[in-house]
N, C-alpha and C. Protein backbone atom coordinates (compact mmCIF):
# COMPACT_ATOMS: atom_id res chain seq x y z
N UNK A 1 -31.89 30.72 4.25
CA UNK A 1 -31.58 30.12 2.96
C UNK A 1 -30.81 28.82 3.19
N UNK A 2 -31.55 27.76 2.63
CA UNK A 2 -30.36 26.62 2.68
C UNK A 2 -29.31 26.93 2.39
N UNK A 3 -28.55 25.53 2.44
CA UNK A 3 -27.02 25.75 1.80
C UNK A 3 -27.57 24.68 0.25
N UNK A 4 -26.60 24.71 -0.42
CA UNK A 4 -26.75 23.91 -1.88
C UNK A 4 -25.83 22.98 -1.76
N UNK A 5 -25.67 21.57 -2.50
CA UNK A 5 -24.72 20.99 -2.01
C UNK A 5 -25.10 20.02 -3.41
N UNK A 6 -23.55 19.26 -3.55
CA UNK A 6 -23.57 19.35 -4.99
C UNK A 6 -22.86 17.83 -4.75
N UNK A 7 -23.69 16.89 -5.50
CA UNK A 7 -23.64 15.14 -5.42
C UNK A 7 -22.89 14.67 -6.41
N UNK A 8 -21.75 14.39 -6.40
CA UNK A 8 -21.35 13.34 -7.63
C UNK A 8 -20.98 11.97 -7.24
N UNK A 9 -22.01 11.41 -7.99
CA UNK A 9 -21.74 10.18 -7.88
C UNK A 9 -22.12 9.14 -9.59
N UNK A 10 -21.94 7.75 -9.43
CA UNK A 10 -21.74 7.16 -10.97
C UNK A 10 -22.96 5.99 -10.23
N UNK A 11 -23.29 6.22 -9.30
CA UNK A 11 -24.88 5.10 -9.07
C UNK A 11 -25.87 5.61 -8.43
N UNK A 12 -26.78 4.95 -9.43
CA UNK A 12 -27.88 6.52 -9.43
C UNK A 12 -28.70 5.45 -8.51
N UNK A 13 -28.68 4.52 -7.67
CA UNK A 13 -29.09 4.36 -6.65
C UNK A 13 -28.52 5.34 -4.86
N UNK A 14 -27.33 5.43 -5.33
CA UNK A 14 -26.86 6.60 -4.54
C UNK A 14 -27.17 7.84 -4.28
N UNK A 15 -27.18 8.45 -5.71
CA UNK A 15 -27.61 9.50 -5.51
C UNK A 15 -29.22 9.64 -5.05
N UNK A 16 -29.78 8.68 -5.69
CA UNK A 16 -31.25 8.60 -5.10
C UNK A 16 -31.63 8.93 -3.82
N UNK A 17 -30.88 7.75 -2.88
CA UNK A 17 -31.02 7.84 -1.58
C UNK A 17 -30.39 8.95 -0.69
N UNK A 18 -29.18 9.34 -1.41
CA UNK A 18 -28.66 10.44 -0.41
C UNK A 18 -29.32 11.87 -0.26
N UNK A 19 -29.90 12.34 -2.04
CA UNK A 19 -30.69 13.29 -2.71
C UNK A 19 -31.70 13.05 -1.30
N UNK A 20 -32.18 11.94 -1.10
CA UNK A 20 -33.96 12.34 -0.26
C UNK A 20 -33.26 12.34 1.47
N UNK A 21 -31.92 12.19 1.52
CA UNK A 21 -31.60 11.82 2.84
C UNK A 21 -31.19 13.19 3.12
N UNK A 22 -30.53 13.92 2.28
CA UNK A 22 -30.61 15.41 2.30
C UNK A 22 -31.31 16.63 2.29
N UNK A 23 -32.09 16.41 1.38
CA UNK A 23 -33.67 17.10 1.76
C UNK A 23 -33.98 16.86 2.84
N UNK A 24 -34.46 15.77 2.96
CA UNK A 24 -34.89 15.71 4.63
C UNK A 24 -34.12 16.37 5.63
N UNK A 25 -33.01 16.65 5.47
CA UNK A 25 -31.91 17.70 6.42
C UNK A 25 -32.40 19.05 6.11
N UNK A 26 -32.77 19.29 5.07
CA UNK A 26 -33.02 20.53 4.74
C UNK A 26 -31.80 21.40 3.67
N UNK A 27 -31.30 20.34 3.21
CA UNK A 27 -30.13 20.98 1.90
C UNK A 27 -31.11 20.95 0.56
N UNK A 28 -30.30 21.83 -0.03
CA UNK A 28 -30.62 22.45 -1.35
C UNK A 28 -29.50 21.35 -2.28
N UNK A 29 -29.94 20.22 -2.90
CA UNK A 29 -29.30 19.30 -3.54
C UNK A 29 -29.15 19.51 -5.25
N UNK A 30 -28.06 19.39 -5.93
CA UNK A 30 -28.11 19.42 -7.00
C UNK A 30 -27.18 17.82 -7.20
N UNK A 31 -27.18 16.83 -8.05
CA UNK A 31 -27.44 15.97 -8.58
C UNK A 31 -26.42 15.69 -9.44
N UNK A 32 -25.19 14.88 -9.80
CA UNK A 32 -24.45 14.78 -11.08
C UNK A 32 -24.03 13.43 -11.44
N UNK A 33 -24.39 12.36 -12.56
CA UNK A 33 -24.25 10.83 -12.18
C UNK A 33 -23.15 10.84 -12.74
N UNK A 34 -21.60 11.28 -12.46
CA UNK A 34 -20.55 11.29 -12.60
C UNK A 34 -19.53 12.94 -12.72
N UNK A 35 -18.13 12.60 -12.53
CA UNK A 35 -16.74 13.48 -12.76
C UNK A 35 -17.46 14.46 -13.71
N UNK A 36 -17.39 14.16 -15.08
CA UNK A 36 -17.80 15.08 -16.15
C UNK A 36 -18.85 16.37 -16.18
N UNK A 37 -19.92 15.29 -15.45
CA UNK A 37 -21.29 15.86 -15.31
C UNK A 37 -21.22 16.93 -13.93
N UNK A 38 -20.27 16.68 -13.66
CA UNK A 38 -20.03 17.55 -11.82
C UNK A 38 -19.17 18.36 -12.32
N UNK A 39 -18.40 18.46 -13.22
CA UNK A 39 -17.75 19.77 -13.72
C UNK A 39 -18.32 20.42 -14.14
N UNK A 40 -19.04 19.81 -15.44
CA UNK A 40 -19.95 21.10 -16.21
C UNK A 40 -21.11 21.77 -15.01
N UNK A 41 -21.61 21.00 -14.13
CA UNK A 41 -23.01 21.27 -12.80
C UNK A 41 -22.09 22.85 -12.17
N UNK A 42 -20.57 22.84 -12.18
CA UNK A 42 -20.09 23.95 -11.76
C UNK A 42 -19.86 24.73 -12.10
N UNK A 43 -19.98 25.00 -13.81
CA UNK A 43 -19.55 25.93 -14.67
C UNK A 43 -20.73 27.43 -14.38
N UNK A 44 -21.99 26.56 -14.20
CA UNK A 44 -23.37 26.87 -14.35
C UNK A 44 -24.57 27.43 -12.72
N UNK A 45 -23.58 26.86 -12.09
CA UNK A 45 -24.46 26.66 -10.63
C UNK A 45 -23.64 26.80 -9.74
N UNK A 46 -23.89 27.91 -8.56
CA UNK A 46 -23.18 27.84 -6.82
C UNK A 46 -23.69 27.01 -6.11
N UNK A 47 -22.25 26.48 -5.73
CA UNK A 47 -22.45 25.54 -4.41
C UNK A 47 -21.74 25.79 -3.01
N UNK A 48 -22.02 25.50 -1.93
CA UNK A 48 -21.38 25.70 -0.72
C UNK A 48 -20.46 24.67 -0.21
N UNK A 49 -20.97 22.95 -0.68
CA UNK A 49 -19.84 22.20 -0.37
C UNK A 49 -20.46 20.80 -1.44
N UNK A 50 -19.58 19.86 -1.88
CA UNK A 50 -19.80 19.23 -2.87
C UNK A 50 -19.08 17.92 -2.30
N UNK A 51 -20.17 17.01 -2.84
CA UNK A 51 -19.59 15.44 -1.66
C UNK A 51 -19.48 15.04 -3.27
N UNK A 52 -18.04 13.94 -3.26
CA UNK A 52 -17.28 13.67 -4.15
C UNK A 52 -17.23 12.01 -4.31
N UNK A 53 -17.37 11.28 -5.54
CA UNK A 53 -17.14 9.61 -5.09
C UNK A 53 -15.52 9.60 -5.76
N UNK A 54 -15.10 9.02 -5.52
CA UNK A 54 -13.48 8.64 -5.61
C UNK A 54 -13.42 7.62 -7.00
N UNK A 55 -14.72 6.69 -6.93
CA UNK A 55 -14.22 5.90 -8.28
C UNK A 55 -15.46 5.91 -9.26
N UNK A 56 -15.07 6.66 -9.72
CA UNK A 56 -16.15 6.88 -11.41
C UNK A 56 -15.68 6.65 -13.00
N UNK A 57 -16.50 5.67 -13.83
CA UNK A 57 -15.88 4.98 -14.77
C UNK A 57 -15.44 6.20 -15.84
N UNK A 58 -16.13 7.26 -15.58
CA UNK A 58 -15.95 8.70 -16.64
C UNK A 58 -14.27 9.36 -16.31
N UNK A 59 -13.99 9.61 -15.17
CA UNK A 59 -13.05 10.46 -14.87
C UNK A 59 -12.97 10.24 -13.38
N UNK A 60 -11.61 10.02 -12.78
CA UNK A 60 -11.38 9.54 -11.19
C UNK A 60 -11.55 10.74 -10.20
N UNK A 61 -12.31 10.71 -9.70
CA UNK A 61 -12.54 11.51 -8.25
C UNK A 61 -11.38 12.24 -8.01
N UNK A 62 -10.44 12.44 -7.70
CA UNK A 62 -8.83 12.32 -7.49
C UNK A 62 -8.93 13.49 -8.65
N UNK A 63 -9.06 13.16 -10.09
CA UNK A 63 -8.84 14.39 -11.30
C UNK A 63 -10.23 15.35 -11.22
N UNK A 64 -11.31 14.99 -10.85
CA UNK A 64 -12.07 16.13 -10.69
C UNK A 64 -11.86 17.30 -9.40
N UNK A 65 -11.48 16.32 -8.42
CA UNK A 65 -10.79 17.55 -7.18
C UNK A 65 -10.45 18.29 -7.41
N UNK A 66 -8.91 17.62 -8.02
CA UNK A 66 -7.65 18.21 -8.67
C UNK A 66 -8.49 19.97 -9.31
N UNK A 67 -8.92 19.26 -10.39
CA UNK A 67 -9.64 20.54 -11.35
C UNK A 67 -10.25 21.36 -10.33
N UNK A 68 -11.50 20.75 -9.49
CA UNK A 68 -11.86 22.17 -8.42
C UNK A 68 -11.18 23.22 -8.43
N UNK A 69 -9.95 22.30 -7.37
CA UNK A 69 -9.22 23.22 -6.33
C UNK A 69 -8.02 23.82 -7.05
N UNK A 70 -8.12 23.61 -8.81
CA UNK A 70 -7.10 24.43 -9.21
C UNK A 70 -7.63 25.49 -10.18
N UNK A 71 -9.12 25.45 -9.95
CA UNK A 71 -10.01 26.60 -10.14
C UNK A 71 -10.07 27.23 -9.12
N UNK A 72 -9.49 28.69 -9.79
CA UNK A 72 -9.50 30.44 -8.54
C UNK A 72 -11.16 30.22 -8.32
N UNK A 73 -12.27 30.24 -9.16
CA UNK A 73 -13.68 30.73 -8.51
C UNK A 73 -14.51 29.42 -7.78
N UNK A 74 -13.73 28.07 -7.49
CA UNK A 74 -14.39 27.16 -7.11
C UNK A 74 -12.95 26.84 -6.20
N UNK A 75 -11.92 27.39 -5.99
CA UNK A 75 -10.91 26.30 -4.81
C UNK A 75 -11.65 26.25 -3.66
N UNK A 76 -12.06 27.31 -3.12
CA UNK A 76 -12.58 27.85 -1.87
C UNK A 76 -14.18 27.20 -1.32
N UNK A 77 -14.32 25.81 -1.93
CA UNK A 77 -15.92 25.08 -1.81
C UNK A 77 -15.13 23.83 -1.00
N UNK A 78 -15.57 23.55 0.47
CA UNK A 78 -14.78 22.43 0.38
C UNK A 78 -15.71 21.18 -0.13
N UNK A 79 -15.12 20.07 0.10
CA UNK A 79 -15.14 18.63 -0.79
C UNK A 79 -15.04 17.64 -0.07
N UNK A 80 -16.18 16.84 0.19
CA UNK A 80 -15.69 15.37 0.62
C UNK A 80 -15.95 14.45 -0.26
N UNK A 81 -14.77 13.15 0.03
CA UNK A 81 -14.86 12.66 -0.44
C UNK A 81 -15.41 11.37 -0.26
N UNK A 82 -16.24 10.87 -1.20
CA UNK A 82 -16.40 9.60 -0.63
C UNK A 82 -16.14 8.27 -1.35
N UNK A 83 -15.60 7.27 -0.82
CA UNK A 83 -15.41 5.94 -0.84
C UNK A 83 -15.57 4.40 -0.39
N UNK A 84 -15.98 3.33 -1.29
CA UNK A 84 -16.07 2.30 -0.90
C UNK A 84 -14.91 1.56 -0.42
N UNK A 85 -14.14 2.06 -0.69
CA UNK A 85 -12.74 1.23 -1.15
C UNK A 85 -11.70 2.28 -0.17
N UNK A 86 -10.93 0.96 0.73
CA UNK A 86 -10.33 1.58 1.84
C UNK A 86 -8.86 1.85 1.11
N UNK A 87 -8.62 2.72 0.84
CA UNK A 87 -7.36 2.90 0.13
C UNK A 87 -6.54 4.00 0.59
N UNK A 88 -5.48 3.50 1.20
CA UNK A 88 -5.01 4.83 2.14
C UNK A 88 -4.11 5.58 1.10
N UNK A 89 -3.80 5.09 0.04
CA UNK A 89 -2.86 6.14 -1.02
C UNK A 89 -3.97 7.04 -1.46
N UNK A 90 -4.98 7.31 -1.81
CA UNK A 90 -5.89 7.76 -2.92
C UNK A 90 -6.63 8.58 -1.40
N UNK A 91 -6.99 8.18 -0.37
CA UNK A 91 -7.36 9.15 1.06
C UNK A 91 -6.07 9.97 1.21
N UNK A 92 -5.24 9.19 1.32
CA UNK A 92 -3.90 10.44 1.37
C UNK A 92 -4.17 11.58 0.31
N UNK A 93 -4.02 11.03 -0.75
CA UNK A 93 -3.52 11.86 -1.89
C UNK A 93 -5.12 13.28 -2.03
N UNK A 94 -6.26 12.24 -1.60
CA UNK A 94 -7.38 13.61 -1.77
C UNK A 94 -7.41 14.81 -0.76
N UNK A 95 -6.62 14.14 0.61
CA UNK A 95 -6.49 15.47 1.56
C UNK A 95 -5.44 16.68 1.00
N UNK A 96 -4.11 15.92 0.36
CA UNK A 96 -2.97 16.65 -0.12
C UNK A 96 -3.04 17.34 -1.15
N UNK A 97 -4.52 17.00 -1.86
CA UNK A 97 -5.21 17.83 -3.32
C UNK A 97 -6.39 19.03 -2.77
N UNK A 98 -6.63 18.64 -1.21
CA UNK A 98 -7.21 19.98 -0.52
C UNK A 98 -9.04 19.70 -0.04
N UNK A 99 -9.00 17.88 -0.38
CA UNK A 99 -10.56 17.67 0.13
C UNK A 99 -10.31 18.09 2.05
N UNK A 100 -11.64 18.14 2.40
CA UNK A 100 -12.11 18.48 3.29
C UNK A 100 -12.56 17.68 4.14
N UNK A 101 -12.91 16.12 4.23
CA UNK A 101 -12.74 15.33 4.71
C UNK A 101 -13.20 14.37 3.78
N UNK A 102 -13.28 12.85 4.05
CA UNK A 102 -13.54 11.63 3.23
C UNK A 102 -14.29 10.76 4.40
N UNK A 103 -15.39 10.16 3.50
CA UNK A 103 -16.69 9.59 4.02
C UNK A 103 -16.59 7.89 3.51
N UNK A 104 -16.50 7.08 4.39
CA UNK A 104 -15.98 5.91 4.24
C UNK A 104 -17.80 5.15 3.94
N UNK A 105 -18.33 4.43 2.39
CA UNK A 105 -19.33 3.58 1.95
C UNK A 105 -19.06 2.42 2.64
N UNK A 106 -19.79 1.82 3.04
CA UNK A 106 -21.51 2.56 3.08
C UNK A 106 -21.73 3.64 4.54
N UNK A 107 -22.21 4.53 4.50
CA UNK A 107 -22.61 5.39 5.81
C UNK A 107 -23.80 5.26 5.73
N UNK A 108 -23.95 6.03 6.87
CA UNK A 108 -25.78 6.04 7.06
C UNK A 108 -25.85 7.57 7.52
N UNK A 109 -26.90 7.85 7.60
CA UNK A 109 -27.57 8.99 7.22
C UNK A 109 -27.03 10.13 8.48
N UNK A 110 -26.60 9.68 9.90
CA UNK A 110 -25.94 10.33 11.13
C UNK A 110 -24.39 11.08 10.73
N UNK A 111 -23.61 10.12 9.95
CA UNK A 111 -22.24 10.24 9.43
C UNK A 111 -22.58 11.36 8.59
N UNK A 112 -23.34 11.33 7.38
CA UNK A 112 -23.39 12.12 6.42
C UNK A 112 -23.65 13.47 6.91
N UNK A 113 -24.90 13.19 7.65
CA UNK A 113 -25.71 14.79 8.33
C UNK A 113 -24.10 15.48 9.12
N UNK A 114 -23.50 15.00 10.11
CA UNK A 114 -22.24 15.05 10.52
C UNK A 114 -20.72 15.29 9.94
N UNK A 115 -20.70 14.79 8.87
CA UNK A 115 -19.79 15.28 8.06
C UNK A 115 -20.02 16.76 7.25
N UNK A 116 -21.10 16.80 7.27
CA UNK A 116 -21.60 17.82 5.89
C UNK A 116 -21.73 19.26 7.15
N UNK A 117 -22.48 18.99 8.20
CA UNK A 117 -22.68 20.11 9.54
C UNK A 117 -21.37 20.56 10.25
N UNK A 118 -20.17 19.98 10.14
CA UNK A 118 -19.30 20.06 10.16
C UNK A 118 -18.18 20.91 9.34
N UNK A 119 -18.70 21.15 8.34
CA UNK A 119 -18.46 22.11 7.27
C UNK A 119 -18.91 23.20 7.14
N UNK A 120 -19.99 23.68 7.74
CA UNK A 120 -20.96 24.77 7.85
C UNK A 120 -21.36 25.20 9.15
N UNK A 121 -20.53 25.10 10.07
CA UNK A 121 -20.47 25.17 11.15
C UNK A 121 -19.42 26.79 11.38
């Protein structure tokens, strides 16, 4: 059985490319073009680990964590995060909110497969 793995992101050129860069790994992808839309995707659906963008015009990466990991039936999924923007307060602050590691934009497809195998290992 794959694993499921759960995309939020706010550019749906992103998700595009990562969606087919993942399949091709062989993950079970579910899809959310922002914070909001990745909360409700959890109300409804199991996931095993959920890659996170840090800046979304709906709700900040940073407050959807937050919410995860202060949900009892979702703390226990870890979370990366990812970012364009080198910001060592907001990387601090997502490890100290309980992400699982953070994925520095743009990556390519070795990093991702590697970050994510790394988790399920």
């Amino acid at each position: 059985m794959s694993k499921r793995i759960l995309f939020i992101d706010d550019e749906p050129t992103v998700l595009l490319v990562s969606e087919l860069i993942l399949r091709s790994l062989g993950y079970d992808i579910i899809t959310a073009d922002g914070g909001t839309r990745g909360i409700e995707v959890l109300k409804t659906e199991n996931v095993d680990l959920i890659l996170l963008d840090l800046m979304m015009p709906d709700i900040h990466g940073l407050d959807v964590l937050k919410s995860i990991k202060e949900n009892e039936e979702l703390k226990n999924i870890p979370v990366i995060m990812q970012t364009g923007i080198k910001d060592n307060h907001d990387i601090d602050m997502a490890y100290k909110l309980g992400a699982s590691g953070v994925l520095i934009k743009p990556y390519n497809k070795e990093d991702l497969k590697n970050a994510i195998e790394a988790h399920f290992k």
